[in-house]
C-alpha atoms as a PDB file:
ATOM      1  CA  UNK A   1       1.848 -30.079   5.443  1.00  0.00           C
ATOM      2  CA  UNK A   2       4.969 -29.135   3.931  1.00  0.00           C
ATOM      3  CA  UNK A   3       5.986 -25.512   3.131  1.00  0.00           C
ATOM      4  CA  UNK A   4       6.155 -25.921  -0.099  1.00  0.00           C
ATOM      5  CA  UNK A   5       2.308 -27.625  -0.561  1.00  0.00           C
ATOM      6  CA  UNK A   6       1.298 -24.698   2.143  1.00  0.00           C
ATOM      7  CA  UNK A   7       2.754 -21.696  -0.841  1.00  0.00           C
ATOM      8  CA  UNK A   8       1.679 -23.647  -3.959  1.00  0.00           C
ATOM      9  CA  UNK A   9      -2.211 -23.579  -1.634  1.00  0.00           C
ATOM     10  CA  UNK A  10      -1.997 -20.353  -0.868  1.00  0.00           C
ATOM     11  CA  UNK A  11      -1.222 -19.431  -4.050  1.00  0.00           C
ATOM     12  CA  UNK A  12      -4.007 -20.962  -5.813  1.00  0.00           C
ATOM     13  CA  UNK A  13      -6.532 -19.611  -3.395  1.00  0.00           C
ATOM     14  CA  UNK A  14      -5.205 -15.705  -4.033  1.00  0.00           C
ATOM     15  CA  UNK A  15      -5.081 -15.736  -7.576  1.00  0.00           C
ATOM     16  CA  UNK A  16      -8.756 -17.192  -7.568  1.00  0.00           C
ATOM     17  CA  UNK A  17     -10.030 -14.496  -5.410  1.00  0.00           C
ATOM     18  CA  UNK A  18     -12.022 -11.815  -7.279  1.00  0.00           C
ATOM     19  CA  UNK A  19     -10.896  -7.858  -6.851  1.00  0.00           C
ATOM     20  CA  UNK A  20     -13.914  -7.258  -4.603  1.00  0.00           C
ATOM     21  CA  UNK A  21     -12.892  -9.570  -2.099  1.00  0.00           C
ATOM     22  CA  UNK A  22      -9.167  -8.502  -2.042  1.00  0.00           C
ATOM     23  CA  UNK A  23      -9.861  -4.703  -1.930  1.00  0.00           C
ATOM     24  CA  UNK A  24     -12.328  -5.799   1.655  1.00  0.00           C
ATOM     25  CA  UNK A  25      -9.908  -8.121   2.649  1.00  0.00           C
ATOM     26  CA  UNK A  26      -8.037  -5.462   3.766  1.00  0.00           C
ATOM     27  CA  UNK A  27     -10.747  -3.390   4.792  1.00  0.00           C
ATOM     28  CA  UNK A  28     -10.436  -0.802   2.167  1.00  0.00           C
ATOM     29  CA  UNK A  29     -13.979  -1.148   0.878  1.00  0.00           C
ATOM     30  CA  UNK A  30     -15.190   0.391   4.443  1.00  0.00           C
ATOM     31  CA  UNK A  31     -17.930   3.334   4.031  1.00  0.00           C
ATOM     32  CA  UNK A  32     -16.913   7.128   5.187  1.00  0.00           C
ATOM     33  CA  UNK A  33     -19.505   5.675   8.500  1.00  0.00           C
ATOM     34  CA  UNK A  34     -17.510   2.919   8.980  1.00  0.00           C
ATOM     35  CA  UNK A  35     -14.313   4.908   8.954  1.00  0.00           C
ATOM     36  CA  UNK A  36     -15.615   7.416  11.325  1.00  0.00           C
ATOM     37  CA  UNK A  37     -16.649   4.858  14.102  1.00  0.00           C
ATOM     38  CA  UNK A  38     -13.040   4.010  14.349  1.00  0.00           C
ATOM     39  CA  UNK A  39     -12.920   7.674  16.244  1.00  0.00           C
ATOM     40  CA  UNK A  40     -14.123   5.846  19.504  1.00  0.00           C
ATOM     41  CA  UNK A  41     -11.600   4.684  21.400  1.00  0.00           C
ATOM     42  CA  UNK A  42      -8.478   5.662  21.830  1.00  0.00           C
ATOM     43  CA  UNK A  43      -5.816   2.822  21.361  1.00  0.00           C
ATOM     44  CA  UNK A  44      -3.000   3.498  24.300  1.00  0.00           C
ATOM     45  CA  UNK A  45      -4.752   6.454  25.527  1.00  0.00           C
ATOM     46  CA  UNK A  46      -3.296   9.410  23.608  1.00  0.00           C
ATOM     47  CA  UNK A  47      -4.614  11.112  20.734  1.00  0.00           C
ATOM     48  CA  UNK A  48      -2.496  12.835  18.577  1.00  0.00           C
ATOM     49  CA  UNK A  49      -3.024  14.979  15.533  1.00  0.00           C
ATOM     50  CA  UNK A  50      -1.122  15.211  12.445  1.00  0.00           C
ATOM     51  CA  UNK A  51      -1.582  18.227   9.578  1.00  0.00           C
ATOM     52  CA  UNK A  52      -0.574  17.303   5.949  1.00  0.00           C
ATOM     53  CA  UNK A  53      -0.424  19.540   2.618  1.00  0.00           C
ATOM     54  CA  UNK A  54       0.158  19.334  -0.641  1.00  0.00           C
ATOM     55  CA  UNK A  55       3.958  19.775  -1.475  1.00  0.00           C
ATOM     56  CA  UNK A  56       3.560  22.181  -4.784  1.00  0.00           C
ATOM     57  CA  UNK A  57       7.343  22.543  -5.195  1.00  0.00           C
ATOM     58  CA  UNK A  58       7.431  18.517  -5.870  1.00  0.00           C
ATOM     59  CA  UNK A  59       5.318  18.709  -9.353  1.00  0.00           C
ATOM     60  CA  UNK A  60       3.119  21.481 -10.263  1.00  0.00           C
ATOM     61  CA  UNK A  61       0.501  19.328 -12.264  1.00  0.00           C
ATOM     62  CA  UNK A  62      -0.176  16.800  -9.746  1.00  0.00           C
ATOM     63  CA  UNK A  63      -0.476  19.251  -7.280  1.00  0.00           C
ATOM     64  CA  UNK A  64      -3.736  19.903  -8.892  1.00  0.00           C
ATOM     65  CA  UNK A  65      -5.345  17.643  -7.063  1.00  0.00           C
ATOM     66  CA  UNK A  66      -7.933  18.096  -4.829  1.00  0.00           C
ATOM     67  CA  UNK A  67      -7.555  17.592  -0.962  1.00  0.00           C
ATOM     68  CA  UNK A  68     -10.935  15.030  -0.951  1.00  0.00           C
ATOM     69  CA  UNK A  69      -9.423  13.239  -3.719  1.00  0.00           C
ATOM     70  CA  UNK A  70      -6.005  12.996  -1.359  1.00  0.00           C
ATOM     71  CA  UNK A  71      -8.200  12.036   2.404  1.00  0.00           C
ATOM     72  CA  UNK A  72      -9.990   9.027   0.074  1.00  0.00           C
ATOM     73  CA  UNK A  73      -6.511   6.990  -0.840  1.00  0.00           C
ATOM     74  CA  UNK A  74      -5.115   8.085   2.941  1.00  0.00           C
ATOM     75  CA  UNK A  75      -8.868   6.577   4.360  1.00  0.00           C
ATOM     76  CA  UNK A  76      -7.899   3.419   2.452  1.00  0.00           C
ATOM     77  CA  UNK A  77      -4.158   3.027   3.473  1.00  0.00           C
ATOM     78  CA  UNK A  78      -5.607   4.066   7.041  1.00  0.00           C
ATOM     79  CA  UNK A  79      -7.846   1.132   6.877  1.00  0.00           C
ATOM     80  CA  UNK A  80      -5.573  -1.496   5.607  1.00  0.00           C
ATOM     81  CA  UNK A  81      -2.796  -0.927   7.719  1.00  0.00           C
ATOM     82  CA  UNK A  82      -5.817  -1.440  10.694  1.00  0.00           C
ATOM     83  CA  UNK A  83      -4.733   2.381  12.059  1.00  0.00           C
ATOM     84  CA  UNK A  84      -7.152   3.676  14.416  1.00  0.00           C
ATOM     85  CA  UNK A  85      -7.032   7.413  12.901  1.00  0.00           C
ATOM     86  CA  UNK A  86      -9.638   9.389  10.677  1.00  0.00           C
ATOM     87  CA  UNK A  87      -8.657  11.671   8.434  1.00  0.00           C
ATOM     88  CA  UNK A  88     -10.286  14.798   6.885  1.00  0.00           C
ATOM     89  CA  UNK A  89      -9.775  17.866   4.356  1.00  0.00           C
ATOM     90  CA  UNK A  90     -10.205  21.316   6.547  1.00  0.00           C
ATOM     91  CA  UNK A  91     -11.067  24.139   5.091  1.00  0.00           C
ATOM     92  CA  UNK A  92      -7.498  25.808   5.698  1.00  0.00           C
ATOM     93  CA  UNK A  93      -6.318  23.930   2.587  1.00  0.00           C
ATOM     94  CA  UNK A  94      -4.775  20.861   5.035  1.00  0.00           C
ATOM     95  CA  UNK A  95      -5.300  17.774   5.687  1.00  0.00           C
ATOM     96  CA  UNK A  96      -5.962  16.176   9.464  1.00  0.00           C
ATOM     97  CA  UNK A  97      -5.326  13.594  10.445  1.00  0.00           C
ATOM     98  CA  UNK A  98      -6.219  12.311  13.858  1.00  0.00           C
ATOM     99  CA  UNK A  99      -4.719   9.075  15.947  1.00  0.00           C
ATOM    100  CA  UNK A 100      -6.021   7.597  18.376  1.00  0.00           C
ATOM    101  CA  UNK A 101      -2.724   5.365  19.283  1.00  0.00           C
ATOM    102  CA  UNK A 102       0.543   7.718  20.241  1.00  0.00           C
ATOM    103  CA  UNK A 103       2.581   4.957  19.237  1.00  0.00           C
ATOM    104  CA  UNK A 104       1.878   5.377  15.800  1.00  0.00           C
ATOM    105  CA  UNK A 105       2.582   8.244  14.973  1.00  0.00           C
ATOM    106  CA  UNK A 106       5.649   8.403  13.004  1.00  0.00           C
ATOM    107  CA  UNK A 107       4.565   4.915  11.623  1.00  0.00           C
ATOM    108  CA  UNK A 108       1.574   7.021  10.128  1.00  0.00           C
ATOM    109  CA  UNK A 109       3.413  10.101   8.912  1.00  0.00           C
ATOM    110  CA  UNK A 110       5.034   6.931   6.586  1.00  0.00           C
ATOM    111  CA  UNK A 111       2.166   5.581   5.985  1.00  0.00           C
ATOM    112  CA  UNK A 112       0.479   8.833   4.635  1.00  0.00           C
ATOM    113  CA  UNK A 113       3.206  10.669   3.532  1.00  0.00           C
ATOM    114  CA  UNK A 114       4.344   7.465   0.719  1.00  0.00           C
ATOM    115  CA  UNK A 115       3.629   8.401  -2.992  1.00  0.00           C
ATOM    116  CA  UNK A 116       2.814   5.042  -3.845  1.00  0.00           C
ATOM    117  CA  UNK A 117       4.727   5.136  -6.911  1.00  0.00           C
ATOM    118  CA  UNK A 118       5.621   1.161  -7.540  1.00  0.00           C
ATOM    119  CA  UNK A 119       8.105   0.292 -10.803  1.00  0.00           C
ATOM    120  CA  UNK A 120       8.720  -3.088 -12.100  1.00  0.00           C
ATOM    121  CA  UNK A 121      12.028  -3.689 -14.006  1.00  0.00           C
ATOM    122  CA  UNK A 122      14.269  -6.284 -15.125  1.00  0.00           C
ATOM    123  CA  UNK A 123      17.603  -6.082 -13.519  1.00  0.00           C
ATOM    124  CA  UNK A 124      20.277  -3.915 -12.840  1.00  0.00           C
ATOM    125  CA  UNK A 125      19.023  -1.390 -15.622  1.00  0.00           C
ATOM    126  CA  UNK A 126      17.059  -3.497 -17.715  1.00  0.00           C
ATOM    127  CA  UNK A 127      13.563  -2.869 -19.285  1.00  0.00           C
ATOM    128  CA  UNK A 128      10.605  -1.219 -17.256  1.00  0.00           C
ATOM    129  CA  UNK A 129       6.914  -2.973 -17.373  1.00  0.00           C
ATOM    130  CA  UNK A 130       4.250  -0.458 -18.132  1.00  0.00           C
ATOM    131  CA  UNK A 131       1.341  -1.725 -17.129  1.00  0.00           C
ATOM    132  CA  UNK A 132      -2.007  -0.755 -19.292  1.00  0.00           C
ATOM    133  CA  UNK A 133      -4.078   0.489 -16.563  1.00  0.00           C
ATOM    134  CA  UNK A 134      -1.065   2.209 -15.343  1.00  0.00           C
ATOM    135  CA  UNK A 135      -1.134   0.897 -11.856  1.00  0.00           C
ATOM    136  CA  UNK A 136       0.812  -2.553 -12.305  1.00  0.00           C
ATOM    137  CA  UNK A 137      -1.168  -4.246  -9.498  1.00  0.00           C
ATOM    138  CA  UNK A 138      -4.856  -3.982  -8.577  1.00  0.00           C
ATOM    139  CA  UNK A 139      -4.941  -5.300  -4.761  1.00  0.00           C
ATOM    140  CA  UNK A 140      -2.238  -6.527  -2.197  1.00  0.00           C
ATOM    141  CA  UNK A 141      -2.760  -8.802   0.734  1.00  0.00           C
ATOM    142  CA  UNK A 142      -1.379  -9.440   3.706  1.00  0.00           C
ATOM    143  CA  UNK A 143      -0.955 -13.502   4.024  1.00  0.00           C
ATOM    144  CA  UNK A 144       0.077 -14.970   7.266  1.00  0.00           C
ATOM    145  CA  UNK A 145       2.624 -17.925   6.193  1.00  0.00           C
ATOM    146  CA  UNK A 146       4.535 -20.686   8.580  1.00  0.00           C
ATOM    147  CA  UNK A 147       8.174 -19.519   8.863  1.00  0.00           C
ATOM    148  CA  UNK A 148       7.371 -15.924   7.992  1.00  0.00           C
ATOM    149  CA  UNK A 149       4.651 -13.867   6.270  1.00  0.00           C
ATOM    150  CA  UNK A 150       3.637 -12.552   3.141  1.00  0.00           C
ATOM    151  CA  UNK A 151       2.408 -10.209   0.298  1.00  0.00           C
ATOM    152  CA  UNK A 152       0.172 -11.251  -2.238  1.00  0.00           C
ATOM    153  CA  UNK A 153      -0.276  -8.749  -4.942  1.00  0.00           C
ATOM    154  CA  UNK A 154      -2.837  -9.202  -7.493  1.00  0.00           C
ATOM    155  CA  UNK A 155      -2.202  -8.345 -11.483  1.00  0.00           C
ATOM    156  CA  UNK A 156      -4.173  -5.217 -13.195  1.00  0.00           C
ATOM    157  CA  UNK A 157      -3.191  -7.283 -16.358  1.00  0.00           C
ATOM    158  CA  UNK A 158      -2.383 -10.667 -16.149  1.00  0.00           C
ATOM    159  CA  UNK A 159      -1.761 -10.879 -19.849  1.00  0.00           C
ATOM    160  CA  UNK A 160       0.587  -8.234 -20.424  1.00  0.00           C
ATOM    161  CA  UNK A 161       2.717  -9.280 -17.300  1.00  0.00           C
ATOM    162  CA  UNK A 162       2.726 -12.725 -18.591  1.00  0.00           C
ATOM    163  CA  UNK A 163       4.363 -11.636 -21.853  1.00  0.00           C
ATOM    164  CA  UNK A 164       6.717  -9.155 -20.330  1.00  0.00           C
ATOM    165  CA  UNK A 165       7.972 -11.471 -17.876  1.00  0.00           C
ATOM    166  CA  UNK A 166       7.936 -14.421 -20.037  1.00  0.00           C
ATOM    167  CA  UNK A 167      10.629 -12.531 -22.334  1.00  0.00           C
ATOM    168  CA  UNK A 168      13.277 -12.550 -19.460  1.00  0.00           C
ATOM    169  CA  UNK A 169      13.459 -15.792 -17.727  1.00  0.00           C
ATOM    170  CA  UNK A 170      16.389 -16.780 -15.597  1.00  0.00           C
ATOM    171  CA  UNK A 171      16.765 -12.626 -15.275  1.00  0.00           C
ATOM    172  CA  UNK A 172      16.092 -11.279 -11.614  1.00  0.00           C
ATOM    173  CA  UNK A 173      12.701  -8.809 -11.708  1.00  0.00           C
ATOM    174  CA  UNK A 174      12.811  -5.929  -9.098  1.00  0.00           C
ATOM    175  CA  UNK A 175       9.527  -4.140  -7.423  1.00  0.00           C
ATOM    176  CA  UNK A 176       9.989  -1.038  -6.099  1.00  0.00           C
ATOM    177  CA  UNK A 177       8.020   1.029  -3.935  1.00  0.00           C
ATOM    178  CA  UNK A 178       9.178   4.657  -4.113  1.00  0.00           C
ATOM    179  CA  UNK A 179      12.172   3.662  -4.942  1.00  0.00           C
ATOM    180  CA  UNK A 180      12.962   1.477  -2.786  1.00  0.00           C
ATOM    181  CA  UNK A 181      13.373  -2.523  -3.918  1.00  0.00           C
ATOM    182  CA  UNK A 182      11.321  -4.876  -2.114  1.00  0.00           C
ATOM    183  CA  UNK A 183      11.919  -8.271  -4.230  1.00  0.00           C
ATOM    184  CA  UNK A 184      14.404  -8.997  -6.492  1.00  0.00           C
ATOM    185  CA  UNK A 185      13.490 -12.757  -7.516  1.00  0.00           C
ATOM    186  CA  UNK A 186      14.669 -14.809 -10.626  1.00  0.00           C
ATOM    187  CA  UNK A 187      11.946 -15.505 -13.004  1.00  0.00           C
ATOM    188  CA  UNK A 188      11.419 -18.766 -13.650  1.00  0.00           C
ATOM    189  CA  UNK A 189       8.195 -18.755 -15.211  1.00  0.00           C
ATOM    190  CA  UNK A 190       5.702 -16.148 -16.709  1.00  0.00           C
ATOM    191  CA  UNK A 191       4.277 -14.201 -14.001  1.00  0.00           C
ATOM    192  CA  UNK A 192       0.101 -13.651 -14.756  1.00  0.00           C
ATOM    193  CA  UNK A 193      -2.475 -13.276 -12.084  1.00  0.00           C
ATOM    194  CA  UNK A 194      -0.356 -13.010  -8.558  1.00  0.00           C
ATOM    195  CA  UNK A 195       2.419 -12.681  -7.268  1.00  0.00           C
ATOM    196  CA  UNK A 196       3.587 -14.126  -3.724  1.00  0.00           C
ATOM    197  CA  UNK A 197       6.266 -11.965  -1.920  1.00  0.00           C
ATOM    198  CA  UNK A 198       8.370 -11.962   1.110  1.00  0.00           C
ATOM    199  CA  UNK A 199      11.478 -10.560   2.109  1.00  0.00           C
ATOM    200  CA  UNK A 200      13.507 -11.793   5.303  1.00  0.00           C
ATOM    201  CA  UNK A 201      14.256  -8.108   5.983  1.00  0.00           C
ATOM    202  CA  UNK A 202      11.105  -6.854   6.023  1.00  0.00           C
ATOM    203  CA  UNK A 203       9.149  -7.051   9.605  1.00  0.00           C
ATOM    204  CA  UNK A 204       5.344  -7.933   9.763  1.00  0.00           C
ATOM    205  CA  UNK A 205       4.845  -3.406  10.086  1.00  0.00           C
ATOM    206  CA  UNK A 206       6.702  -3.107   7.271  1.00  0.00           C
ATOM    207  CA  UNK A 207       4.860  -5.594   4.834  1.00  0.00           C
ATOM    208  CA  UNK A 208       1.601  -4.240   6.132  1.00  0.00           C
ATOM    209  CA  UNK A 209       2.845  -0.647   5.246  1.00  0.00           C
ATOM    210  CA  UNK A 210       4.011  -1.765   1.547  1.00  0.00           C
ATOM    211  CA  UNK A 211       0.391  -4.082   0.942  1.00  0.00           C
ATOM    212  CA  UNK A 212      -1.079  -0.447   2.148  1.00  0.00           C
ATOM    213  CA  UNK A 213       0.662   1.331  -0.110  1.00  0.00           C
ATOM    214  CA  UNK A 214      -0.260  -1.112  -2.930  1.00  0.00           C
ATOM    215  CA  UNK A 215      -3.635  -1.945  -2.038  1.00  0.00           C
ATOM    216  CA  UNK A 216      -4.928   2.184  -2.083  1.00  0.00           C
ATOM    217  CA  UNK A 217      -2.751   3.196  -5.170  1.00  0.00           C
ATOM    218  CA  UNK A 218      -0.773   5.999  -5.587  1.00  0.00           C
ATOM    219  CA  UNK A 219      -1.466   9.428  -3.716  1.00  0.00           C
ATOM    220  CA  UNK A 220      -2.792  11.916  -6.799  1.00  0.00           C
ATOM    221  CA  UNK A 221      -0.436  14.609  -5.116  1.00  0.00           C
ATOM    222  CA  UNK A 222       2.892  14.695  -2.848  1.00  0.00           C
ATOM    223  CA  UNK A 223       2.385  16.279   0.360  1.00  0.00           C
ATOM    224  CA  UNK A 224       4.297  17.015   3.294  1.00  0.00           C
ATOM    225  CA  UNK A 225       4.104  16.854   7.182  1.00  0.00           C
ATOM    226  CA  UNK A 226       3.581  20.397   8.407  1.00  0.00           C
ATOM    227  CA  UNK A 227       2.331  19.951  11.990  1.00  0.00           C
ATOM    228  CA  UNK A 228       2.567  17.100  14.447  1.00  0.00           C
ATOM    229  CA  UNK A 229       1.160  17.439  17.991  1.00  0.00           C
ATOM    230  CA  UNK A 230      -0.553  16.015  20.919  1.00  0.00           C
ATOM    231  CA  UNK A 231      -3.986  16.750  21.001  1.00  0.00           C
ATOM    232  CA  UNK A 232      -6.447  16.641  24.558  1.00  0.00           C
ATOM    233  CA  UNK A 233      -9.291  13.998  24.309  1.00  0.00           C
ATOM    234  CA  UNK A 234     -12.210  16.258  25.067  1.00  0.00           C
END
């Protein structure tokens, strides 16, 4: 089968999938059970702890937030980005976060550490899409593809991202995660329920990071990497 049949297949069969099925099909609907069976084991054979807290200089109201609220989105990013860590609010106002994979480590601290903030706008400067629900998309996916993988992000609003979108044809649309722009395609149709993505730049880590990112939403407070240190498997 031809590339081309393979995306316009793949396509069809993401934007028919319902929420529930794209939030497990990256293994963020696991139970706090679940999560904590991933403790056994122990990857490459090091363990390695990492201690998080909130970053209060960075914006006072979100910085509200609890440190539960924060360990639930990590849990989920943890999960989709198939990390074998656990993570957990102490009672010393940080957060802990244990791997069981030393090679991870500083892909973690990325993971963890990412606000999740994503922006849609037409470019250079153009307009901004403001999604109703706030979050633009409501699940990401990572979609193994012949000649290189994917992202498939699912719309929070198809309708309102059809008639943003359909107002700027032949204009380039840029997604940004944190800032940083991770497809800047021509529109040359409405965009609606999904969105397929790749970037030639991008390696398989890095897309599963960004669906990760997209897939658990946005962390309700910025934190920052405090501590970082081997830990003895006892």
């Amino acid at each position: 089968m031809k590339e081309s049949a393979l995306r316009q297949v793949r396509s069809i069969l993401f934007a028919a999938l319902p929420l529930a099925v794209l939030g497990s099909a990256s293994g963020c609907a696991q139970s706090d059970q679940q999560v904590q069976q991933t403790r056994v084991g122990t990857g490459n054979g090091g363990i390695h702890q990492l201690v998080f807290k909130v970053d209060e200089s960075r914006d006072l109201k979100r910085s509200k937030a609890t440190d539960s609220q924060i360990v639930v989105v990590m849990r989920k990013r943890l999960a989709a980005a198939r990390i074998r860590a656990y993570a957990f609010a102490s009672r010393d106002e940080a957060i802990h976060v244990t791997i069981y994979d030393t090679s991870k480590v500083s892909y973690v601290a990325k993971l963890l550490s990412a606000n999740g903030n994503i922006v849609l706008r037409i470019q250079p400067s153009g307009p901004k899409y403001y999604a109703p629900s706030a979050r633009p998309f409501s699940g990401a996916q990572f979609v193994f593809f012949p000649g290189g993988n994917r992202i498939g992000l699912a719309s929070s609003d198809p309708r309102s991202l059809a008639h943003f979108t359909g107002r700027y044809l032949s204009r380039r649309l840029g997604i940004y995660v944190d800032g940083k722009l991770i497809s800047n395609a021509v529109l040359t149709s409405p965009l609606s329920e999904s969105i397929m993505l790749w970037g030639p730049n991008f390696s398989d880590q890095q897309l599963l990071l960004i669906v990760a990112v997209i897939q658990s939403g946005p962390l309700p407070a910025h934190v920052k990497l405090v501590a970082s240190s081997p830990i003895s498997p006892t």
